[in-house]
Protein backbone atom coordinates (compact mmCIF):
# COMPACT_ATOMS: atom_id res chain seq x y z
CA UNK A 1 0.00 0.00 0.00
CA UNK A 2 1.43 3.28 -1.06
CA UNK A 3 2.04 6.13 1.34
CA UNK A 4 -1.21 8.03 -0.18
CA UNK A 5 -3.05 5.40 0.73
CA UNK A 6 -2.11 4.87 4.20
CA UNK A 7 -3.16 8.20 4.56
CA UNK A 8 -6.45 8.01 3.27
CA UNK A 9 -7.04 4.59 4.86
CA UNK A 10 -5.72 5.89 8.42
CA UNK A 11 -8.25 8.64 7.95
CA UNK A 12 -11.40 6.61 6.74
CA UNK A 13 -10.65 4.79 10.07
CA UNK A 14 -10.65 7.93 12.50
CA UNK A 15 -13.93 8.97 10.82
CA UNK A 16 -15.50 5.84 11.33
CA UNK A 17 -14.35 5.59 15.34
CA UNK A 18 -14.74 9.10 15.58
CA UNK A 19 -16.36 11.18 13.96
CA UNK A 20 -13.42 13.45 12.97
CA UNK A 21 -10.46 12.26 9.73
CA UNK A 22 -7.50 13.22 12.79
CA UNK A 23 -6.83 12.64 16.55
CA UNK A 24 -8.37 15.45 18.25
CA UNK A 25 -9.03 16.25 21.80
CA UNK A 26 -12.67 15.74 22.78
CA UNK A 27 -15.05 18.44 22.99
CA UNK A 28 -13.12 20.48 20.55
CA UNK A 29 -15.44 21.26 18.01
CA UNK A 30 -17.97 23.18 20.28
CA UNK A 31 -15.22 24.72 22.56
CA UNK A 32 -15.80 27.84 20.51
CA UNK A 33 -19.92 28.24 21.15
CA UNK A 34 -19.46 27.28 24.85
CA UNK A 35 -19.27 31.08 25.80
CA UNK A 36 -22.13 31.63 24.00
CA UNK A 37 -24.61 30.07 25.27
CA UNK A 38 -26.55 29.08 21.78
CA UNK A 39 -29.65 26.78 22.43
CA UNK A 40 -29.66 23.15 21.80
CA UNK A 41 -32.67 22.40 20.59
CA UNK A 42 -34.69 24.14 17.52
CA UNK A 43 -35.70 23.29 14.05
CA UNK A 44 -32.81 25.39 12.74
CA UNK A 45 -29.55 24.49 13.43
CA UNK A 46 -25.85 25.52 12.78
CA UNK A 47 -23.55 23.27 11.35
CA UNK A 48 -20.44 23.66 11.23
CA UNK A 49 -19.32 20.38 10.02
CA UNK A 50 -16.10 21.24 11.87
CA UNK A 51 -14.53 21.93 9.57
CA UNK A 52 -13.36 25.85 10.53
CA UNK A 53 -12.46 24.12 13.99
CA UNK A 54 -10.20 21.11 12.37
CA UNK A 55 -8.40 23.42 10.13
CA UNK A 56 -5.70 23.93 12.40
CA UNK A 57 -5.17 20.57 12.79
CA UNK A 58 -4.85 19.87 9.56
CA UNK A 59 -1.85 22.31 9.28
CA UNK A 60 0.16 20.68 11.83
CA UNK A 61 -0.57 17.31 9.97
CA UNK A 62 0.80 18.96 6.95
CA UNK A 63 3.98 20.30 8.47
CA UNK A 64 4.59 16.69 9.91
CA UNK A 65 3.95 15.09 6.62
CA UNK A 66 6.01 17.66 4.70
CA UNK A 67 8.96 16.39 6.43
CA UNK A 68 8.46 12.63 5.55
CA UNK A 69 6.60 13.03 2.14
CA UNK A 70 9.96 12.22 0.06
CA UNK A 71 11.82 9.74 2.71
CA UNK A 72 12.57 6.62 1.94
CA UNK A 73 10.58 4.56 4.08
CA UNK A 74 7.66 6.60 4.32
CA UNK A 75 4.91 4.19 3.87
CA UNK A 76 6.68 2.43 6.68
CA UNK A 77 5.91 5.84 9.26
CA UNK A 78 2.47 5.67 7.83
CA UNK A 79 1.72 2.19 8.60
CA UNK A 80 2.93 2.21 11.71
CA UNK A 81 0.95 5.30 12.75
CA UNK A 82 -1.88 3.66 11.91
CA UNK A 83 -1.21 0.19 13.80
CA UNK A 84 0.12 2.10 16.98
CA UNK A 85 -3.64 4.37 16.79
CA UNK A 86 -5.78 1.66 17.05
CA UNK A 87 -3.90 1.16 20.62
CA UNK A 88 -3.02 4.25 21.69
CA UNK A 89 -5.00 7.70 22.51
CA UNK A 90 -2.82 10.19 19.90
CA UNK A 91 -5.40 12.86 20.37
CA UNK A 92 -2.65 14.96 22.60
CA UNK A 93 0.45 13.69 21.25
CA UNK A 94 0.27 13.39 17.45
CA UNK A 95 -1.10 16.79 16.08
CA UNK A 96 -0.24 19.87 18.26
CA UNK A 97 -1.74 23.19 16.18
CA UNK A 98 -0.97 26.43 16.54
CA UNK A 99 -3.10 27.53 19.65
CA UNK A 100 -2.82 31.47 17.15
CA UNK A 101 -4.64 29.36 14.74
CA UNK A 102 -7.15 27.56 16.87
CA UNK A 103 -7.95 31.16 18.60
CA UNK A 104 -8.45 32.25 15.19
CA UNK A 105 -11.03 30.11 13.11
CA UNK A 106 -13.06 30.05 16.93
CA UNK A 107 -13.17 33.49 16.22
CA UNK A 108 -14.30 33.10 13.06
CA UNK A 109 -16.81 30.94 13.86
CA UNK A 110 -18.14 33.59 16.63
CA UNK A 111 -18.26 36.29 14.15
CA UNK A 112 -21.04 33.68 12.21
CA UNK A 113 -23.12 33.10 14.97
CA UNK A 114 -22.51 37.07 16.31
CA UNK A 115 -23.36 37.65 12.47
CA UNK A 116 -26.88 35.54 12.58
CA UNK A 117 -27.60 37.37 15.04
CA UNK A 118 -27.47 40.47 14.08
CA UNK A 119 -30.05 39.25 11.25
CA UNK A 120 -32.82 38.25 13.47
CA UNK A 121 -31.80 34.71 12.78
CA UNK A 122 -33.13 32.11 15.65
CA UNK A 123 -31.51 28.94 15.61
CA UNK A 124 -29.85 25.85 17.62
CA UNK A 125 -26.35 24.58 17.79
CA UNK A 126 -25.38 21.08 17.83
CA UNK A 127 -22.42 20.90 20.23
CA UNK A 128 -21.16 17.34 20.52
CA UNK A 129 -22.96 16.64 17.85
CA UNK A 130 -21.60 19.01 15.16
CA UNK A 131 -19.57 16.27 13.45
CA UNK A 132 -17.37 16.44 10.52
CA UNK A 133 -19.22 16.15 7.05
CA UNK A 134 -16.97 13.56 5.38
CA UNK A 135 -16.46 15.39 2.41
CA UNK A 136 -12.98 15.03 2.15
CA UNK A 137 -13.29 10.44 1.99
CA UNK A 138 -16.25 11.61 -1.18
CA UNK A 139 -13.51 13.73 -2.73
CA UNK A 140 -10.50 10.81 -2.28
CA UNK A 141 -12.96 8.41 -3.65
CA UNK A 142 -13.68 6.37 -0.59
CA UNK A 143 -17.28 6.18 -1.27
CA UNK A 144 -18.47 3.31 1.34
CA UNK A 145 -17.04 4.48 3.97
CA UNK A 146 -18.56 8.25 3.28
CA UNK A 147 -21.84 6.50 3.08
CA UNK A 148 -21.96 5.19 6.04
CA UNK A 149 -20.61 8.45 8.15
CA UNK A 150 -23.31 10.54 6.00
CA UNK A 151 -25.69 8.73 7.17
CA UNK A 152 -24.47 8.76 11.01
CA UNK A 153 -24.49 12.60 10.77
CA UNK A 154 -27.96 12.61 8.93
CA UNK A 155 -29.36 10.46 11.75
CA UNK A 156 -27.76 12.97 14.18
CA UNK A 157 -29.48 16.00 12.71
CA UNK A 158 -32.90 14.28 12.65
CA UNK A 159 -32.71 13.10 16.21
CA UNK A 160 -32.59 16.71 17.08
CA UNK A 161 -35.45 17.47 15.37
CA UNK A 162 -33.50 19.84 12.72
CA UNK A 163 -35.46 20.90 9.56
CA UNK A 164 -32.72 23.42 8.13
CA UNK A 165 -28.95 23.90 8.75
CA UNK A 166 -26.93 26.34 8.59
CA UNK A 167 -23.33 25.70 7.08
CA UNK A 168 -20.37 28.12 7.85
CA UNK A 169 -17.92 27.14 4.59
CA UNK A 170 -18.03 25.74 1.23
CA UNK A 171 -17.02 21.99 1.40
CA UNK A 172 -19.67 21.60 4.19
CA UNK A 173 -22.57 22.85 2.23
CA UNK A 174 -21.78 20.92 -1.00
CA UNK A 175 -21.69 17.91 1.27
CA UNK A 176 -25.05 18.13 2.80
CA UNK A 177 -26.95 20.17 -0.68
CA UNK A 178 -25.55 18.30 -3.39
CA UNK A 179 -23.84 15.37 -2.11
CA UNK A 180 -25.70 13.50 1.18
CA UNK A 181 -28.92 13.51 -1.04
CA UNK A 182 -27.47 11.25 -3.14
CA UNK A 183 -26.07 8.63 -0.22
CA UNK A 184 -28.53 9.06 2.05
CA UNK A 185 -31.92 7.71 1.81
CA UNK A 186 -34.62 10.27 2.00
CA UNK A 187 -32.29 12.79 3.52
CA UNK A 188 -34.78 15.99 3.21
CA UNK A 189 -32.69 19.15 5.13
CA UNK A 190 -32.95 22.55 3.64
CA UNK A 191 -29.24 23.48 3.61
CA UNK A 192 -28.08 27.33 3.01
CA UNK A 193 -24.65 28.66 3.48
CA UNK A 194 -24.29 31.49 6.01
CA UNK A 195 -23.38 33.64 3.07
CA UNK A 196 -26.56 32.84 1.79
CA UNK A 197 -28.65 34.16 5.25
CA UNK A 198 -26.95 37.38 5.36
CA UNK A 199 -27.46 38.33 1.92
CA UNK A 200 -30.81 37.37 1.74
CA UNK A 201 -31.20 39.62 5.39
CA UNK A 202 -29.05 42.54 3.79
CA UNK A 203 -31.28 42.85 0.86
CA UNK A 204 -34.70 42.89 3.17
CA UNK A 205 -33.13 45.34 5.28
CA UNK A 206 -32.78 42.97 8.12
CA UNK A 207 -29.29 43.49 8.35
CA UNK A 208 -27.50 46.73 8.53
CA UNK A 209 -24.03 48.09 9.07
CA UNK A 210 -23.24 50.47 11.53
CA UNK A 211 -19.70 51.41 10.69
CA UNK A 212 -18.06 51.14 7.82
CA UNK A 213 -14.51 49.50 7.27
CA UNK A 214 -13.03 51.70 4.61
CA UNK A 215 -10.51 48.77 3.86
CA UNK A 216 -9.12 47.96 0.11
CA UNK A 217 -9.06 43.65 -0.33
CA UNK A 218 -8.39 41.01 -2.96
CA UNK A 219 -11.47 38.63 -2.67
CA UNK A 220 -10.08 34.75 -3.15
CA UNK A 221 -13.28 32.96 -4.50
CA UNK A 222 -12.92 29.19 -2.94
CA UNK A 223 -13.51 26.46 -5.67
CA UNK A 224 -16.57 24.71 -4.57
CA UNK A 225 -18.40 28.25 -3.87
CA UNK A 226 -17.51 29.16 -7.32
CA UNK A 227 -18.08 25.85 -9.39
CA UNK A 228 -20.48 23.85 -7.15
CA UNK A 229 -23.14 26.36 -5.48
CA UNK A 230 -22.78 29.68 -7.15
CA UNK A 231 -22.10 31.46 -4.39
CA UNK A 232 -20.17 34.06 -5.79
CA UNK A 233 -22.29 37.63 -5.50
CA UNK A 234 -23.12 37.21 -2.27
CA UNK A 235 -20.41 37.52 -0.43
CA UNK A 236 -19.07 40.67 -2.71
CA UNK A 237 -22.41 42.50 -1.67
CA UNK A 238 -22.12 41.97 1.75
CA UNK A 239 -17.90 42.80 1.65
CA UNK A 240 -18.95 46.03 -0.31
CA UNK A 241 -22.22 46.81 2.19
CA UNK A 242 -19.25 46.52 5.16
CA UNK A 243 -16.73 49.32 3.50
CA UNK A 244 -14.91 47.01 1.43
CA UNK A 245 -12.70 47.99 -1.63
CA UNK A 246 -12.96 44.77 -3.51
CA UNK A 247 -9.99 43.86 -5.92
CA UNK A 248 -10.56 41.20 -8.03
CA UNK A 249 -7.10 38.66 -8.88
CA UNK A 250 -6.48 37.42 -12.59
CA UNK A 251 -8.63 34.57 -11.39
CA UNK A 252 -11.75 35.10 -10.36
CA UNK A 253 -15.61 33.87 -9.95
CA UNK A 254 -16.16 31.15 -11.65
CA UNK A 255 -13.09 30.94 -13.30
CA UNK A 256 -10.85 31.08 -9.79
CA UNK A 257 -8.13 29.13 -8.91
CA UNK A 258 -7.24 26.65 -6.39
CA UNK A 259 -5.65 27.46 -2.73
CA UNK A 260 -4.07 23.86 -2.96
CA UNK A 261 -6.60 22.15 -1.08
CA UNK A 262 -8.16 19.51 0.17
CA UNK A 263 -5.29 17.63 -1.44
CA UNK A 264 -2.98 19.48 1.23
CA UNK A 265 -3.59 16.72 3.73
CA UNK A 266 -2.66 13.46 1.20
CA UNK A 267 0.01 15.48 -1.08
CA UNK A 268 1.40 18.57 1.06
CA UNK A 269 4.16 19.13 -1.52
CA UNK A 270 2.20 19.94 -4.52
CA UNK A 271 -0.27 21.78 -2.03
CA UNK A 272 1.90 24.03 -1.39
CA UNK A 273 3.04 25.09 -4.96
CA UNK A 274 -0.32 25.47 -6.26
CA UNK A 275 -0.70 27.61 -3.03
CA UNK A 276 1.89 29.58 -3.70
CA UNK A 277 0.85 30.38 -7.12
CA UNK A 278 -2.07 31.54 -6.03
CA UNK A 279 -0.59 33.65 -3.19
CA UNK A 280 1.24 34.83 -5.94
CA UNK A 281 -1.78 36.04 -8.32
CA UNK A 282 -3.65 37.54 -5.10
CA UNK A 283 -0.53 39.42 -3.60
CA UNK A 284 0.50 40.90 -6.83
CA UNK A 285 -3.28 42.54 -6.57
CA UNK A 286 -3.50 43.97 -2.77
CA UNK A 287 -2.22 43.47 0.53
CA UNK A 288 -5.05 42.06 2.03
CA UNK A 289 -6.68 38.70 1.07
CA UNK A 290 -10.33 38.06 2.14
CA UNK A 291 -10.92 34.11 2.22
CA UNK A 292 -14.57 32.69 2.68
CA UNK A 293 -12.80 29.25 3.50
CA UNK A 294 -11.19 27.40 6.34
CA UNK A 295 -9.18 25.48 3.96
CA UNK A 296 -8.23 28.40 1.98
CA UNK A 297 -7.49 30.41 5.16
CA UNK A 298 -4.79 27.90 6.46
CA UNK A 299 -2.80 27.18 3.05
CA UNK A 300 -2.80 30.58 1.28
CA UNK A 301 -2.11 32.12 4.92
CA UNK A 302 0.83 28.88 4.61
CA UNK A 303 2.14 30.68 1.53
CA UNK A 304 1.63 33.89 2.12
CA UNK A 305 4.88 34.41 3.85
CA UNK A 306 4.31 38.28 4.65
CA UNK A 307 3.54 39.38 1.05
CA UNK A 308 0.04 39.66 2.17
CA UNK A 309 -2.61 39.57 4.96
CA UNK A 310 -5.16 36.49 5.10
CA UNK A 311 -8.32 37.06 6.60
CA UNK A 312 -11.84 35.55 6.67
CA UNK A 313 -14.97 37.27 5.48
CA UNK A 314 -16.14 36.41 8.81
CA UNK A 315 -14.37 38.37 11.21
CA UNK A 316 -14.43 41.48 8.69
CA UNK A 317 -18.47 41.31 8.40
CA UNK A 318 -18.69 41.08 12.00
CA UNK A 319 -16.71 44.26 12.60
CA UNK A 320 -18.55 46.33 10.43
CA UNK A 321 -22.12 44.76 11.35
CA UNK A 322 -21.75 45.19 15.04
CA UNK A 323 -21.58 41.40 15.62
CA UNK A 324 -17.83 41.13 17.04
């Protein structure tokens, strides 16, 4: 078995024993919301998917396998990571983020729910609940195993009664709109992006900014937004409602081009160089990059090596809604 797929394989297995594709300290995924005190129960729910929240530990996988991609004897590391996990608790000893990083996408994540809010949006949270969507085994191709986790979140979201959710980045809301309905019997959820809310609130006058940001930005569209859902106006009329100069990169809308992921977690190496083309195309337009992505937060932020700021959407609409 190659070194790829050890990966993928050590990952289908954490997903099926536990929700999430990496070790990760329980609890973690709601750790964020736990200030807030967001119900539990509603018809309406936020989902995160977890992915904002696993983001971080993603990049410390990535830095790890960076160093042992192009070893000799790699597949043998790999194997025996995934023989000594099915022992051992690695949850505090294999991945350690970047506790800057974790701070930031539960910040992000704040600014979303701070964000609702502010539209007059009522809705639950799932806590220990809010699993990961299993996007990333549908994109490598592991197709049983995604069925059966799809249908272990599905059964989640019903047990709590939910009718819509609420989905905070791209991957997560192609997942449950385009993708569970076709692995998961009778799976009937509204799904709508948070983009998607606040738009629809900004144009009814729902939502309304009360300062503006007077801040010049390149806009990074993430693929599936662009390609999959069509979520590409949205989020510019909400940037431009907050105070934002948009810039728009050689690549844009429809037509954008990758950060480097998902792949970053199976082939770091060429990851990173499409990452840093892109870093290149954005940097060359502005200083600032506004990402609408957890995935495309972590590796352009990876590449951007001071030629730029990163930032999410997020934490930008928040400020200039009053929902920080």
């Amino acid at each position: 078995m190659s070194a790829l797929d050890q990966v993928l394989s050590l990952m289908a297995e954490y997903v099926e024993r536990t929700g999430f594709p990496l070790p990760v300290p329980k609890g973690f995924q709601y750790r964020w919301a736990e200030p807030l005190g967001l119900p539990r129960r509603g018809r309406v729910y936020l989902y995160t998917g977890a992915l904002y929240q696993l983001a971080p530990y993603v990049e410390a996988l990535v830095e790890q396998l960076e160093r042992v991609e192009e070893r000799p004897g790699a597949g043998i590391v790999l194997r025996l990571a995934r023989a000594v996990s099915r022992v051992v608790d690695l949850s505090k000893i294999a991945v350690r983020p970047d506790p800057a990083r974790v701070e930031q996408v539960e910040r992000v994540l704040r600014s979303v729910a701070g964000l609702l809010r502010a539209a007059g949006v009522e809705y639950a949270y799932l806590y220990e609940d809010d699993l990961y969507s299993g996007i990333l085994l549908y994109d490598m191709g592991l197709d049983e195993a995604f069925e059966r986790h799809a249908r272990r979140v599905y059964a989640r979201l019903r047990e709590r009664g939910a009718e819509k959710v609420i989905t905070v980045d791209p991957h997560t809301t192609r997942a449950l709109r385009q993708v569970y309905p076709e692995y998961v019997p009778g799976f009937d959820l509204e799904v709508v992006s948070y983009l998607e809310v606040l738009d629809e609130a900004l144009g009814a006058g729902r939502l309304r900014p009360s300062a503006s940001l007077g801040l010049r930005a390149v806009i990074h569209d993430p693929c599936v937004y662009a390609r999959f859902l069509g979520i590409v106006e949205q989020p510019r009329r909400l940037l431009r409602a907050a105070g934002v100069e948009l810039a728009e990169p050689p690549r844009s809308r429809r037509m954008t081009y990758c950060c480097g992921g998902p792949a970053e977690a199976v082939l770091p190496a060429l990851a990173r160089r499409i990452a840093e083309t892109r870093m290149g195309e954005l940097a060359g337009v502005g200083d600032t990059v506004v990402t609408l992505c957890p995935i495309c937060l972590v590796n352009l932020g990876r590449a951007a090596r001071g030629r730029a700021r990163v930032v999410d959407a997020a934490e930008l609409l928040a400020r200039a809604f009053g929902a920080g």
